[in-house]
Protein backbone atom coordinates (compact mmCIF):
# COMPACT_ATOMS: atom_id res chain seq x y z
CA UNK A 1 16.96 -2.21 99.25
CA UNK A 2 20.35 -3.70 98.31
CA UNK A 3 22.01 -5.03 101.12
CA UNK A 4 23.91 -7.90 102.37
CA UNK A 5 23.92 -7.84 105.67
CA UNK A 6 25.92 -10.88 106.72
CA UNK A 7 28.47 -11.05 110.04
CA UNK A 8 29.79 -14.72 109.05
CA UNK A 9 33.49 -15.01 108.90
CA UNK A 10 34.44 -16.95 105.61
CA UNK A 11 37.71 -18.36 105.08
CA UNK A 12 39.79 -18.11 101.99
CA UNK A 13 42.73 -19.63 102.04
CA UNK A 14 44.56 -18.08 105.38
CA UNK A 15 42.66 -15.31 104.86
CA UNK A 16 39.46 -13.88 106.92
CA UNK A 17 36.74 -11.67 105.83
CA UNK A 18 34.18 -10.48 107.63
CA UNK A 19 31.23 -8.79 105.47
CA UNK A 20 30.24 -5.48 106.80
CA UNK A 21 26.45 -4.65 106.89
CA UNK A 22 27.41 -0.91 106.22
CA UNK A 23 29.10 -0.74 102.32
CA UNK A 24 29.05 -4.04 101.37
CA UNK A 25 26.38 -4.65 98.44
CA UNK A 26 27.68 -8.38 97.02
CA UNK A 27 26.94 -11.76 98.31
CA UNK A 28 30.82 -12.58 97.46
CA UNK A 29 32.64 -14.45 100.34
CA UNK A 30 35.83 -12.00 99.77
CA UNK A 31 35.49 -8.45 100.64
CA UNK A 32 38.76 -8.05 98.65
CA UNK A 33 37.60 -9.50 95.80
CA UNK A 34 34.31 -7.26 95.89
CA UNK A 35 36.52 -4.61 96.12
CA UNK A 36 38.58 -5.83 93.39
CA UNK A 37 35.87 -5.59 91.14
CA UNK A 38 34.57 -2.15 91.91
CA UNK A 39 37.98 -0.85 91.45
CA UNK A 40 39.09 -2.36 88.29
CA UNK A 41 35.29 -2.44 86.71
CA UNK A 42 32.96 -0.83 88.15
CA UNK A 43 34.58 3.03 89.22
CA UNK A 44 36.40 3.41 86.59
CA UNK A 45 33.53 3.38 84.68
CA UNK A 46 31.45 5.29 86.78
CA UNK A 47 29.56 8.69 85.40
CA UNK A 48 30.54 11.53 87.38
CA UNK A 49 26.92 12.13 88.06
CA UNK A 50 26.20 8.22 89.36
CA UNK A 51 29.22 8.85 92.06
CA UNK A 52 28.17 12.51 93.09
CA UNK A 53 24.96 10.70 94.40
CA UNK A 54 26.18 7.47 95.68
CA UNK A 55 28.42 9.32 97.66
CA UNK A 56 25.40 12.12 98.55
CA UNK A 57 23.56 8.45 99.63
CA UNK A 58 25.99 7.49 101.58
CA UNK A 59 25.89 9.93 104.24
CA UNK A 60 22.34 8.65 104.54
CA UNK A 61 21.29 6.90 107.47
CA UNK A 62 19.14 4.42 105.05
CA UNK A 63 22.14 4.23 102.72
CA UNK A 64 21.74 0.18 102.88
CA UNK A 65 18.74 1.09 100.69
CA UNK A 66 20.68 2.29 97.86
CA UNK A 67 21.42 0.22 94.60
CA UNK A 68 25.06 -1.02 94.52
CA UNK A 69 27.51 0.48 92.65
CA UNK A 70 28.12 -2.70 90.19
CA UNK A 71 24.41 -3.58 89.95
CA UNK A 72 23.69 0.16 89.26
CA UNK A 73 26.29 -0.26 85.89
CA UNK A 74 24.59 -4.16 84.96
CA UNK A 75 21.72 -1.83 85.27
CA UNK A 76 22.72 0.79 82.70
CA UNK A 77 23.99 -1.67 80.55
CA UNK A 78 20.87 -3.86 80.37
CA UNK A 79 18.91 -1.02 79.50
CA UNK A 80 21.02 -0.35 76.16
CA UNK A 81 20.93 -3.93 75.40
CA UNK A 82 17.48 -4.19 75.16
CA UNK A 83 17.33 -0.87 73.52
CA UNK A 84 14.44 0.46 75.83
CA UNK A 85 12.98 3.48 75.43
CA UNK A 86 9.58 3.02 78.35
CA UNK A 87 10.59 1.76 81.76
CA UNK A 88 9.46 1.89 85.03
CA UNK A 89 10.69 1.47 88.33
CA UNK A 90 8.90 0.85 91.55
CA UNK A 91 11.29 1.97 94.99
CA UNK A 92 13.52 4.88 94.35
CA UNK A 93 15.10 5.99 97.52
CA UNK A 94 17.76 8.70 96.29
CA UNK A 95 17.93 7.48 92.82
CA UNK A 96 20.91 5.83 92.27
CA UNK A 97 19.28 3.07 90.50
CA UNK A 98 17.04 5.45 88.43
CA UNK A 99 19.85 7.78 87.17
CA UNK A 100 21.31 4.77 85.95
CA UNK A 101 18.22 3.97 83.61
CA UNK A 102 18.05 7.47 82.94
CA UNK A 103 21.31 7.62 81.73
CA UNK A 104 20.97 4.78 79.62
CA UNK A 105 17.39 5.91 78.14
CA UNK A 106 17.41 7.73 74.60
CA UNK A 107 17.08 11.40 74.78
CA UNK A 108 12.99 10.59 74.30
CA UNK A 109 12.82 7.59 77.14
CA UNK A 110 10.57 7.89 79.98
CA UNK A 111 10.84 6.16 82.97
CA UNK A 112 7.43 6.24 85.61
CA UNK A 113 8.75 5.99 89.33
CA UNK A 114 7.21 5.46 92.26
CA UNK A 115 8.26 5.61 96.03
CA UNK A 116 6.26 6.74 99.06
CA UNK A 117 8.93 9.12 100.09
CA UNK A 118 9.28 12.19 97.92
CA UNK A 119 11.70 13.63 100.55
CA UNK A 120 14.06 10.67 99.62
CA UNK A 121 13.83 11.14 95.84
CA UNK A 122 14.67 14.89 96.24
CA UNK A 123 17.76 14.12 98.08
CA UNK A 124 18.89 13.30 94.52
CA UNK A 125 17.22 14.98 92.09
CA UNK A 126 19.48 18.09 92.07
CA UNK A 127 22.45 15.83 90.49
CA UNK A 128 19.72 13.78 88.54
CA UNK A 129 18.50 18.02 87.07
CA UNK A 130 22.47 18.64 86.32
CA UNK A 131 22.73 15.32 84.55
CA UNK A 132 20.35 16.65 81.89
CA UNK A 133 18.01 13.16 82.68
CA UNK A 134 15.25 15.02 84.79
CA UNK A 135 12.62 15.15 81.77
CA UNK A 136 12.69 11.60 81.34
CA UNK A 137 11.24 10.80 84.69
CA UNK A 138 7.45 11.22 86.18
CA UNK A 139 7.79 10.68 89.80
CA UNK A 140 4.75 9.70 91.76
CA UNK A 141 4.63 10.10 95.33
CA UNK A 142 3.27 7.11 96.81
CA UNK A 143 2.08 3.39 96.96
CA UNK A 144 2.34 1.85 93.58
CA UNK A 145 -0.47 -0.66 93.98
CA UNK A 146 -3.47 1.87 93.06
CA UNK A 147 -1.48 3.24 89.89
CA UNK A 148 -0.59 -0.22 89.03
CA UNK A 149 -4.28 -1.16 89.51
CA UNK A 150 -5.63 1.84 87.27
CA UNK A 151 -3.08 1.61 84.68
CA UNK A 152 -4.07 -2.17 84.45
CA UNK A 153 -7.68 -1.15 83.93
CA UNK A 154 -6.65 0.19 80.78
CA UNK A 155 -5.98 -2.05 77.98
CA UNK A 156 -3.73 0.91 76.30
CA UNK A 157 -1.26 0.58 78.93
CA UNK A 158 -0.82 -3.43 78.53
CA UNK A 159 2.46 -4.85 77.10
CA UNK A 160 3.87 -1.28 76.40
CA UNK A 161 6.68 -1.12 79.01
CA UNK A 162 10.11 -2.36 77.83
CA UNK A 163 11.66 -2.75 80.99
CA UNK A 164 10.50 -2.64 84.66
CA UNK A 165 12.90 -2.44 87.99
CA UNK A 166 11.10 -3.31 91.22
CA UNK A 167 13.35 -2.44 94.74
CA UNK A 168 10.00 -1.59 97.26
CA UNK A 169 8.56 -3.46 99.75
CA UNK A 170 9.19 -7.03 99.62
CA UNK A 171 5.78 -8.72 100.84
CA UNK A 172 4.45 -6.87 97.86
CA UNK A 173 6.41 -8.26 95.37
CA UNK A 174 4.18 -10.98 94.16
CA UNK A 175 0.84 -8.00 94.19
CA UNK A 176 3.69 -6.18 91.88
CA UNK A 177 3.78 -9.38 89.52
CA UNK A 178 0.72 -10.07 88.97
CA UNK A 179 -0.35 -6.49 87.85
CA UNK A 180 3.47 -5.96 86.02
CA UNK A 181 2.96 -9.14 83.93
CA UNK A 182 0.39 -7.26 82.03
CA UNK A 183 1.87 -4.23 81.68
CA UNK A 184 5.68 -5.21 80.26
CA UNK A 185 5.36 -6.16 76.32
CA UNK A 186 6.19 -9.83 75.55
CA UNK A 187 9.80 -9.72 75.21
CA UNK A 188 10.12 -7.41 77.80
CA UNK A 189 12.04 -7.59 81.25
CA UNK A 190 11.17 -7.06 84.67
CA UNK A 191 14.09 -7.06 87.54
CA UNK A 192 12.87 -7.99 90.52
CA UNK A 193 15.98 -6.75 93.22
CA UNK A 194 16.98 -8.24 96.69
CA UNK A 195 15.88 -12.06 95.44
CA UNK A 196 18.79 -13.61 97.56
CA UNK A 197 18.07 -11.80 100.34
CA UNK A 198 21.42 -11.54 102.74
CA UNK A 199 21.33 -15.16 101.63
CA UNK A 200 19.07 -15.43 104.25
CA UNK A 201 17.75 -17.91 101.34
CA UNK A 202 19.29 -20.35 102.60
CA UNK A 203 19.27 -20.03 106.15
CA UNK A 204 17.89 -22.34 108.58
CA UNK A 205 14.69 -21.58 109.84
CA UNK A 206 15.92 -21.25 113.20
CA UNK A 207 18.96 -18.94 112.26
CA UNK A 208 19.71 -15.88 114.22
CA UNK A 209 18.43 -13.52 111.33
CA UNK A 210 17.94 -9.23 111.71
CA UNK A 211 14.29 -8.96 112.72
CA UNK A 212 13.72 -7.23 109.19
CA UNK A 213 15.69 -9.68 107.56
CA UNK A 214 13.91 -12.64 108.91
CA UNK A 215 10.17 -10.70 108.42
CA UNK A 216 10.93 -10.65 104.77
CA UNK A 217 12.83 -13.63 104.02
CA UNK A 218 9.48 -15.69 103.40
CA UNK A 219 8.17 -13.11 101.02
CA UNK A 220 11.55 -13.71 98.81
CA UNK A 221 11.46 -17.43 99.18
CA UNK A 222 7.68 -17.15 98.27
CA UNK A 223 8.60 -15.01 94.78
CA UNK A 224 11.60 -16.90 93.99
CA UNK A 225 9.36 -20.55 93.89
CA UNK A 226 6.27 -18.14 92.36
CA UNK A 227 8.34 -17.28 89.29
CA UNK A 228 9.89 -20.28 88.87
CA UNK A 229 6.83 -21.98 87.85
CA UNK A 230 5.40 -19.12 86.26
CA UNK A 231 4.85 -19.96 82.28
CA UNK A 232 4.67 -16.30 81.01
CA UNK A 233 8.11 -15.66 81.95
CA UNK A 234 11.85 -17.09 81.24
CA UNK A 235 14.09 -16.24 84.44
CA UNK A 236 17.56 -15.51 85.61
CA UNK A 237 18.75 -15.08 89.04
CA UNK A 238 22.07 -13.63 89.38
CA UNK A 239 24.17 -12.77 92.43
CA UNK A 240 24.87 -9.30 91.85
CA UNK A 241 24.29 -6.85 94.85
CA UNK A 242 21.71 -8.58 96.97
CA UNK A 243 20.31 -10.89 94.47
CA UNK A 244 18.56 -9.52 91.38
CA UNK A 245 15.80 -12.14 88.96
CA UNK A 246 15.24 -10.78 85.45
CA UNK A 247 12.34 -12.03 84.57
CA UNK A 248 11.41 -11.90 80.61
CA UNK A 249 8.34 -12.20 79.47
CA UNK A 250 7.30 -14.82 76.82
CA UNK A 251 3.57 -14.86 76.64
């Protein structure tokens, strides 16, 4: 879930913005200047396909659960930088973020995704059928933890994903490491989403947080220290949508 959910005025120059919980998917102070970028980068840019189904999300009463527009094309890009060809992503809503991958995926990619709501995931898999990308998905209905635990069991399936994008439940996130680590080749990235949290980050502890907002905040603050100190992997938080680590791993 990519959201930012902040109500805090900030002030730029004689100018006030006030973020809006509904649409707004960047941590920027400047609503204008989020804007600015999806305008001038990010929709230009946009497949046909990737805006058919944000704008199917968006009429979604979860739609804060969708990947952002800008971190769905860092997405798409990453994924041809790397060259990788077997992914996986764990939370899939609608899809936004998977079509992106898809997309981006040679014609004989695969991408495994997971998501406990199939009903969600069919919402979009109509425009995901007419983009030609369908065949290079294996949805599995359901919580990722036993698949992750049985593929783990298996010493075929270690180090043989080339990318990994995790947007699920956040007090899971560190289970999702520890069984991940094993599975993505050395080299390899996982992308660990929502890691700055409505900047709820750094909020005080007694801060008047959303109830879900402050329930997960110490999951995020305990993966953010967790992979900090983790020697496997080499790390980069960046502020696009609500936060997103890439985490690469080195042994």
């Amino acid at each position: 879930m990519a959201t930012n959910g902040s109500d805090v005025k900030h002030q730029n120059g004689n100018d006030t913005f006030r973020h809006q919980e509904v649409g707004h998917k960047s941590l920027l102070q400047s609503d204008a200047l989020y804007q600015y970028i999806l305008e001038t980068s990010v929709y230009p840019k946009e497949p046909a396909c990737m805006k058919e189904l944000r704008e199917i999300t968006a009429k979604h009463p979860w739609n804060l659960m969708t990947t952002s527009a800008d971190e769905g094309q860092f997405l798409n890009m990453l994924i041809k930088l790397i060259n990788a060809k077997n992914t996986m992503e764990i939370g899939v809503f609608t899809g936004y973020s998977l079509l992106a991958t898809a997309l981006a995926l040679p014609e004989d990619g695969k991408i495994l995704a997971m998501d406990i709501n199939k009903e969600n995931y069919e919402i979009g898999l109509p425009v995901i059928e007419k983009a030609g990308v369908a065949h290079k998905i294996e949805f599995k209905e359901g919580p990722a933890l036993p698949v992750l635990d049985q593929m783990v069991q298996d010493e075929k399936n270690h180090g043989t994903y080339d990318f990994i994008f995790v947007d699920a439940d956040k007090d899971n996130y560190l289970n999702y490491h520890k069984r991940l680590i094993e599975l993505v080749k050395v080299g390899g990235l996982i992308g660990y989403d929502n890691t700055l949290w409505n900047g709820s980050v750094v909020a005080p502890s007694d801060a008047p947080l959303r109830k879900y907002v402050k329930f997960y905040r110490d999951f995020v603050l305990e993966l953010n220290k967790a992979l900090a100190v983790d020697p496997r992997i080499e790390i980069c938080q960046l502020p696009v949508g609500d936060g997103i680590t890439l985490c690469r791993r080195i042994s």
